[in-house]
Protein backbone atom coordinates (compact mmCIF):
# COMPACT_ATOMS: atom_id res chain seq x y z
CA UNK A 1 79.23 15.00 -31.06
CA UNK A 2 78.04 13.83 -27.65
CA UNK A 3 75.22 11.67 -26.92
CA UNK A 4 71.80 13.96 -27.14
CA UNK A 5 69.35 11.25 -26.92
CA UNK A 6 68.07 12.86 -23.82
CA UNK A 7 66.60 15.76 -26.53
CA UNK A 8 63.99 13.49 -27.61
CA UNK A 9 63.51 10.91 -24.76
CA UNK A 10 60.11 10.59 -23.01
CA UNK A 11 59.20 10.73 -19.50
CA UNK A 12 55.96 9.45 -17.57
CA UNK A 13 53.20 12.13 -17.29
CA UNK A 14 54.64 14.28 -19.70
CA UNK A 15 57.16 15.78 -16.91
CA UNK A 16 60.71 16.75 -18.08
CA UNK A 17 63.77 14.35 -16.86
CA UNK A 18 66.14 16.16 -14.93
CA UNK A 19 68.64 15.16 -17.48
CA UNK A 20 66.40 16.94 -20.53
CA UNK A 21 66.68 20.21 -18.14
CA UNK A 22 70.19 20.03 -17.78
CA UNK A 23 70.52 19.53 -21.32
CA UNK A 24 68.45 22.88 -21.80
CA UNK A 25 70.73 24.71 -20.20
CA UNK A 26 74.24 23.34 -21.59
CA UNK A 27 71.81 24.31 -24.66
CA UNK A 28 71.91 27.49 -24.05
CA UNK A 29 75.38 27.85 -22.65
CA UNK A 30 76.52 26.46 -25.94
CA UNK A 31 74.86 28.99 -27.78
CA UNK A 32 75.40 32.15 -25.80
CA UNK A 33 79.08 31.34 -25.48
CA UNK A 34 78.96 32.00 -30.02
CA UNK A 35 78.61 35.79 -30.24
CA UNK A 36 77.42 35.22 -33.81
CA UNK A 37 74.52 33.35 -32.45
CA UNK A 38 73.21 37.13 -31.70
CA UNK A 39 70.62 39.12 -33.38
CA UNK A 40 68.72 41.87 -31.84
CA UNK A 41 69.73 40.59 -28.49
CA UNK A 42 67.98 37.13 -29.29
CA UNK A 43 68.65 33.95 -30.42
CA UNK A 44 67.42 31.41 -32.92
CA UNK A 45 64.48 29.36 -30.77
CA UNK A 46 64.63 25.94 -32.04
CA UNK A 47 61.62 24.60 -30.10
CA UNK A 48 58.82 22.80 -31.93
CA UNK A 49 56.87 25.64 -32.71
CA UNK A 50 59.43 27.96 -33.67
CA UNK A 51 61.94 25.93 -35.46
CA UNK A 52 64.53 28.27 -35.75
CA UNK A 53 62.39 30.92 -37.95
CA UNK A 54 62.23 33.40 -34.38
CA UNK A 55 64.88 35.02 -32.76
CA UNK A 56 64.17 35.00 -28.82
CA UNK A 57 66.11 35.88 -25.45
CA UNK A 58 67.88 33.34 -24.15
CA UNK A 59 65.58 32.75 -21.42
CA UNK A 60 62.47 32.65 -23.51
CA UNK A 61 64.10 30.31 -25.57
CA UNK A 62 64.76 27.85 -22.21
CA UNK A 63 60.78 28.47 -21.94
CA UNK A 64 59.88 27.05 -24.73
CA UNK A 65 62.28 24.19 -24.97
CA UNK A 66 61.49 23.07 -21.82
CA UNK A 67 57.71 23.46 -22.60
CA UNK A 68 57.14 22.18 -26.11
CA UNK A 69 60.66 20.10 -26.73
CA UNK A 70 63.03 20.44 -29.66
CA UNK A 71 61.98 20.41 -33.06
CA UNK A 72 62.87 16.88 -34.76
CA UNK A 73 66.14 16.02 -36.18
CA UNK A 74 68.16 18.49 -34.62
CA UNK A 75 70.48 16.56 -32.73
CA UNK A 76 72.98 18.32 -34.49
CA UNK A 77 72.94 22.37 -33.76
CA UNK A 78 74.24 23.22 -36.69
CA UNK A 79 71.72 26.55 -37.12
CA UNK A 80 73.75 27.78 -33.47
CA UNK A 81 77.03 27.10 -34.68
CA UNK A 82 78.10 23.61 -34.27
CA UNK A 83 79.96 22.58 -37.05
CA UNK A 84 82.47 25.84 -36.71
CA UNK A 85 83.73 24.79 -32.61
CA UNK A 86 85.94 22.25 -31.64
CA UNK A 87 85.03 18.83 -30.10
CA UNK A 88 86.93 19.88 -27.06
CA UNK A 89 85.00 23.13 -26.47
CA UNK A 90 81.37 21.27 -27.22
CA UNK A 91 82.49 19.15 -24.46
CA UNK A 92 83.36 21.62 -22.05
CA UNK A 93 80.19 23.68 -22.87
CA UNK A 94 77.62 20.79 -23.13
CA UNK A 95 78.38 17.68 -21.33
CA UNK A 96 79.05 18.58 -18.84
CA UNK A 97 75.43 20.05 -18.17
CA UNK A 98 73.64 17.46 -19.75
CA UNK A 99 74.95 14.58 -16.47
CA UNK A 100 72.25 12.87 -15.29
CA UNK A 101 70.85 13.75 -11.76
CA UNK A 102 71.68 10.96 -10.15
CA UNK A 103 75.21 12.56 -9.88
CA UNK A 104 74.83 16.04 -9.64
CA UNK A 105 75.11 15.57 -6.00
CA UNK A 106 78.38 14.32 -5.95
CA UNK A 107 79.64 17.72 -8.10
CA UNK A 108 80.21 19.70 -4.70
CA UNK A 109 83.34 21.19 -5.86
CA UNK A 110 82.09 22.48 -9.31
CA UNK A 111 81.28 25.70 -10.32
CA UNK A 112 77.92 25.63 -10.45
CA UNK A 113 75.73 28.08 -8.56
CA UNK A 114 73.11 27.01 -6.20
CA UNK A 115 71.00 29.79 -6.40
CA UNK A 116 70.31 29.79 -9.69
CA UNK A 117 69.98 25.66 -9.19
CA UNK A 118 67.07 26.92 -6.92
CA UNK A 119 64.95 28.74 -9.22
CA UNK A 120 65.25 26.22 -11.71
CA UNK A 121 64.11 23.40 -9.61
CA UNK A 122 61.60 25.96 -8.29
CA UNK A 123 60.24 26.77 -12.00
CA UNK A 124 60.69 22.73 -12.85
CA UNK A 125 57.99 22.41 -10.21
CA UNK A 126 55.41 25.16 -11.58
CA UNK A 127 55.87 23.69 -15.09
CA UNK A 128 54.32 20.30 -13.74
CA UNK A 129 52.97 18.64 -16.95
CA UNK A 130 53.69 20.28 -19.96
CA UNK A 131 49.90 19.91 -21.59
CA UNK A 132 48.85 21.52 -18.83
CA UNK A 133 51.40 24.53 -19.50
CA UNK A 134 50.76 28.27 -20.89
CA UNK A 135 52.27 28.26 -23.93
CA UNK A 136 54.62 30.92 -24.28
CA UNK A 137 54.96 33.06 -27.51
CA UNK A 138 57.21 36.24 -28.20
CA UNK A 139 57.09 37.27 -24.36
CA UNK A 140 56.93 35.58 -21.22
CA UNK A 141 53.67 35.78 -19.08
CA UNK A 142 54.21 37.45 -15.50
CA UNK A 143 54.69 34.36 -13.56
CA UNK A 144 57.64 33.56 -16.10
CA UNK A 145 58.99 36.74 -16.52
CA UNK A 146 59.33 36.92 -12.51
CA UNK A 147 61.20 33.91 -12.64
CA UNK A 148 63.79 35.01 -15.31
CA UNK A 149 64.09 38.35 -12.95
CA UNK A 150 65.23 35.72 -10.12
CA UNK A 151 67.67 33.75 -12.97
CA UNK A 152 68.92 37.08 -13.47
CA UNK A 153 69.54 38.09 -9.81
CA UNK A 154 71.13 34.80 -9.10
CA UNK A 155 73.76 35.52 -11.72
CA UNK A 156 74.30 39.58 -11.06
CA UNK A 157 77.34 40.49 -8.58
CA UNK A 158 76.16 42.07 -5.36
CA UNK A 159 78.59 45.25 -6.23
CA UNK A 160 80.78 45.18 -9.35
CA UNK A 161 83.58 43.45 -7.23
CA UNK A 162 82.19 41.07 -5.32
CA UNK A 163 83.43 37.46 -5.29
CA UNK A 164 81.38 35.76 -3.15
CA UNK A 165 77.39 36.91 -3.41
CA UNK A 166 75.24 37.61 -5.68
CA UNK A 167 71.75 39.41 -5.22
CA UNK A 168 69.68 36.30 -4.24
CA UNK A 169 72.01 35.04 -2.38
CA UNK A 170 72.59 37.66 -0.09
CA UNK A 171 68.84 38.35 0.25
CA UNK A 172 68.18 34.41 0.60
CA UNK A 173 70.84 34.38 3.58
CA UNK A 174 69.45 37.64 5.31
CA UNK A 175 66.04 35.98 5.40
CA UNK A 176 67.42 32.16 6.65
CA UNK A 177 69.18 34.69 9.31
CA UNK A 178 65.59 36.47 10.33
CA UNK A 179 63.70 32.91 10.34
CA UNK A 180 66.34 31.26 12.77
CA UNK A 181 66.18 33.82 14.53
CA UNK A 182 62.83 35.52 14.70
CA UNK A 183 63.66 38.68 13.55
CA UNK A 184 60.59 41.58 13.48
CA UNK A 185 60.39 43.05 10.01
CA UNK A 186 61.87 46.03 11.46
CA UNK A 187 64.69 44.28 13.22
CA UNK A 188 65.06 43.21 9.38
CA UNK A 189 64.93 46.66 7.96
CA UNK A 190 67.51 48.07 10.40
CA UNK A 191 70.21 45.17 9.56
CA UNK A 192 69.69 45.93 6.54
CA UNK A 193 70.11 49.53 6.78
CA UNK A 194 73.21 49.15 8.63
CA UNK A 195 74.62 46.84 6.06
CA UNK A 196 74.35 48.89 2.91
CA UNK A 197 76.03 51.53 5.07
CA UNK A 198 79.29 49.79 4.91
CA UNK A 199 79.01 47.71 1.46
CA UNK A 200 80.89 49.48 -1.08
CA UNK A 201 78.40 52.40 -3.15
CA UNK A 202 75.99 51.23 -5.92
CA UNK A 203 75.63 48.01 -4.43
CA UNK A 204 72.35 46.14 -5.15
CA UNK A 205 71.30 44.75 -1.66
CA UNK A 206 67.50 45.06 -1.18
CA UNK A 207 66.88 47.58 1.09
CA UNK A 208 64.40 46.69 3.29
CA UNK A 209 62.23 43.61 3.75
CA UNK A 210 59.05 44.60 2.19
CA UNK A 211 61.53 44.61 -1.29
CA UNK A 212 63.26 41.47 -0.81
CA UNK A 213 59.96 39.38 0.12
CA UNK A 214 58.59 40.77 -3.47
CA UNK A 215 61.73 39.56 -4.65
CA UNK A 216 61.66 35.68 -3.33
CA UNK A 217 57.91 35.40 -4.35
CA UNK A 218 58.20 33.44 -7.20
CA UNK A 219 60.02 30.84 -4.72
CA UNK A 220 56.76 31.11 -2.46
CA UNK A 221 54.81 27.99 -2.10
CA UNK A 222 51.66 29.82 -0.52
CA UNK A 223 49.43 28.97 1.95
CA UNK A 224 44.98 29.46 1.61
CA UNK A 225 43.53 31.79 4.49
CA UNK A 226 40.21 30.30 5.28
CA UNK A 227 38.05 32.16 8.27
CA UNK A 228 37.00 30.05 11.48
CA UNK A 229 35.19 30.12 14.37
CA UNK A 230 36.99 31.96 17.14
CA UNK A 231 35.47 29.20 19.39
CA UNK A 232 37.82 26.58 16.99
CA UNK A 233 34.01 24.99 16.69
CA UNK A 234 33.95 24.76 12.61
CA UNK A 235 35.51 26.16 9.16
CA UNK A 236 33.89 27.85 6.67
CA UNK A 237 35.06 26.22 4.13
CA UNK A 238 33.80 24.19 1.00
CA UNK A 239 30.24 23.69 1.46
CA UNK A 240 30.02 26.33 4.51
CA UNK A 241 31.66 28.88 2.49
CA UNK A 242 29.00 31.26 2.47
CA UNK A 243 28.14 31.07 6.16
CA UNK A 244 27.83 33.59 8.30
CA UNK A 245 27.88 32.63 12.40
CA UNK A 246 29.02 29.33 13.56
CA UNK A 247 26.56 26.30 13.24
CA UNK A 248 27.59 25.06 16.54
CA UNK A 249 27.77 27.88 19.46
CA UNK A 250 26.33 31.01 16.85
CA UNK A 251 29.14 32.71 17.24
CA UNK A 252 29.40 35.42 14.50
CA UNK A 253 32.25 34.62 11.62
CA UNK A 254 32.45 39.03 11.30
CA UNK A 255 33.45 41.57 13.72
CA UNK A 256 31.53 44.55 13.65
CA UNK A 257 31.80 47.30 11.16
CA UNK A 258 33.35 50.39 12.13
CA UNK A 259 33.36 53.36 10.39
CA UNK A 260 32.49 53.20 6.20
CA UNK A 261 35.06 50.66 5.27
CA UNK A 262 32.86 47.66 3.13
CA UNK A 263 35.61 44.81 3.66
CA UNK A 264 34.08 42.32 6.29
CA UNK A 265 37.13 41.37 9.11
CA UNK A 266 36.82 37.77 10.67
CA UNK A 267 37.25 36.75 14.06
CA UNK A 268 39.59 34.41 13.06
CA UNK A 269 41.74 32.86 10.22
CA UNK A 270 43.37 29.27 9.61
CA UNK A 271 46.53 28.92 7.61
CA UNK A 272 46.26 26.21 5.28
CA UNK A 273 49.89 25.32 3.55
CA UNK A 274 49.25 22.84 1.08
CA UNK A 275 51.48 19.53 1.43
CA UNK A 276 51.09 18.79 -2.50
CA UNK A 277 53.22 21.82 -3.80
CA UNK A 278 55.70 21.38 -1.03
CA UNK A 279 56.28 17.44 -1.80
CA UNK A 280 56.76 18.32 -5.43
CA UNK A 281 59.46 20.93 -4.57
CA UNK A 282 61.55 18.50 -2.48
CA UNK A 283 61.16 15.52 -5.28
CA UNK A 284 62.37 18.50 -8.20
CA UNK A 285 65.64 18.79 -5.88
CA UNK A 286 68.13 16.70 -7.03
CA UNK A 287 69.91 16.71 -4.10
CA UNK A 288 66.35 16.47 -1.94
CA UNK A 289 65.04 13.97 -4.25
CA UNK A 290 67.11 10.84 -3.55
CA UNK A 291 66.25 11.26 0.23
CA UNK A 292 62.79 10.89 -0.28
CA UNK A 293 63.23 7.88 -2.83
CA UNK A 294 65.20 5.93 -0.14
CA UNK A 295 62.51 3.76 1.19
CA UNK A 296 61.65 2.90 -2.59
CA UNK A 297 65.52 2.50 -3.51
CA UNK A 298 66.96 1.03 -0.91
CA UNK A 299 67.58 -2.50 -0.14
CA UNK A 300 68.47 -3.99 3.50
CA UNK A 301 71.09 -6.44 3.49
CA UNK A 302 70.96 -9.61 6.00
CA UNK A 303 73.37 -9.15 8.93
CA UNK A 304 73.61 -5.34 8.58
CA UNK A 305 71.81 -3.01 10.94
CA UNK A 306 69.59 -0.22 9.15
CA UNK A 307 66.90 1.79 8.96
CA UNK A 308 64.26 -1.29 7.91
CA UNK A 309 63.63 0.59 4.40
CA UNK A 310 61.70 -2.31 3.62
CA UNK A 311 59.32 -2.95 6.20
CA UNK A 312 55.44 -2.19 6.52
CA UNK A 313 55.07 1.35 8.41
């Protein structure tokens, strides 16, 4: 049996190690790979709560493990069929997820798919401290259940063939190509509609962009709309919320109302995008991560030009 002391070891702040995660999911690959595992379509939850009295999907079993932990003593999974595989297969199921991250950069030739990598780091980052986590029973909530939809698309084949994409990734590369190159949404829409033309029938690209943003919005970091003066005199925001024409040139914060609609229209709206989420996102990368440690990691050596790493800003 390998090493599993990363089942039970203890991080700062009550976040998960990226080496706990991993384990998670060689967890699970271990146990999904053991058809007898199976009951109902679930599988025996062996989180702290649960201790292997529930039988859970897969992915609501990940939930829970990576929100309340293992139950103690169970370094050994002999409940998901342990003691009846080799050595040799444990290995090749388990270790080889449970790396740390400090080296799952250097894997660029495995099989692993970055897409799915994605989510995870994306759902990592919404977990944030586990006390601070909705604890998940029998189902998971909506914000978790849209996630496992995304797990799901990064694993399904575009069409039954394909090789080479899978449903998020196609959709993931369609949008990188509308950003870079500041496509309309119906610019978008007719790509798209050309494209499922010649893919092969019952294939599963999104088919227009209104679908495909619903399905990235778990991955969405948001952004707060908060009106403003059309003058760019003041925001009403925090404690001039609740005001109604600018304090500076009186400027009214509402256009007009036409017709019987109710919903008041601003002048003007500010984008906020929060910086906090976005940090957190490229620290739950493991390949983003070590970037933005550098200046805290990284030592100049005398006589060799460098970035000065160590220097005051």
């Amino acid at each position: 049996m390998d090493d599993r002391s990363w089942m039970y070891r203890d991080s700062p702040q009550g976040l998960r190690r990226m080496d706990y995660c991993n384990g998670v999911q060689g967890f699970i690959n271990f146990v999904t790979s053991i058809p007898i595992n199976f009951t109902g379509g679930g599988i025996r939850c062996p989180c702290r709560k649960c201790q292997n009295k529930k039988y859970l999907h897969p992915d609501v079993v990940m939930m829970h493990l990576l929100h309340k932990g293992f139950m103690e003593n169970y370094q050994c999974w002999y409940t998901h069929g342990e003691v009846f595989v080799s050595k040799r297969r444990m290995e090749e199921t388990v270790v080889r997820s449970t790396s740390s991250a400090s080296n799952m950069h250097e894997a660029t030739n495995d099989n692993t798919n970055p897409y799915r990598n994605m989510v995870m780091n994306a759902m990592r980052m919404n977990q944030g401290n586990v006390s601070q986590c909705p604890i998940i029973e029998e189902e998971p909530n909506a914000d978790a259940a849209r996630f496992f939809y995304l797990l799901k698309d990064s694993d399904e084949l575009l069409w039954d063939s394909c090789t080479n994409h899978s449903k998020l990734s196609a959709v993931a590369q369609v949008f990188t190509i509308k950003s870079d190159h500041r496509l309309s949404e119906d610019g978008y829409d007719k790509i798209i509609e050309w494209a499922r033309s010649i893919l092969p029938e019952g294939n599963r690209l999104k088919e227009n962009f209104y679908t495909a943003k619903s399905m990235m919005k778990p991955l969405d970091l948001g952004y707060q709309k908060i009106d403003m003066c059309p003058n760019f005199y003041m925001l009403y925001y925090l404690e001039n919320a609740e005001m109604t024409e600018c304090m500076t040139c009186g400027h009214s914060r509402y256009k007009p109302k036409t017709g019987r609609g109710k919903t008041l229209m601003a002048y003007k709206k500010l984008r906020y995008f929060p910086i906090t989420p976005r940090l957190q996102r490229l620290f739950m990368s493991p390949r983003t991560a070590e970037h933005m440690t550098w200046h805290q990691t990284h030592y100049a050596v005398d006589g060799v030009m460098v970035h000065p790493s160590n220097g005051e800003a």
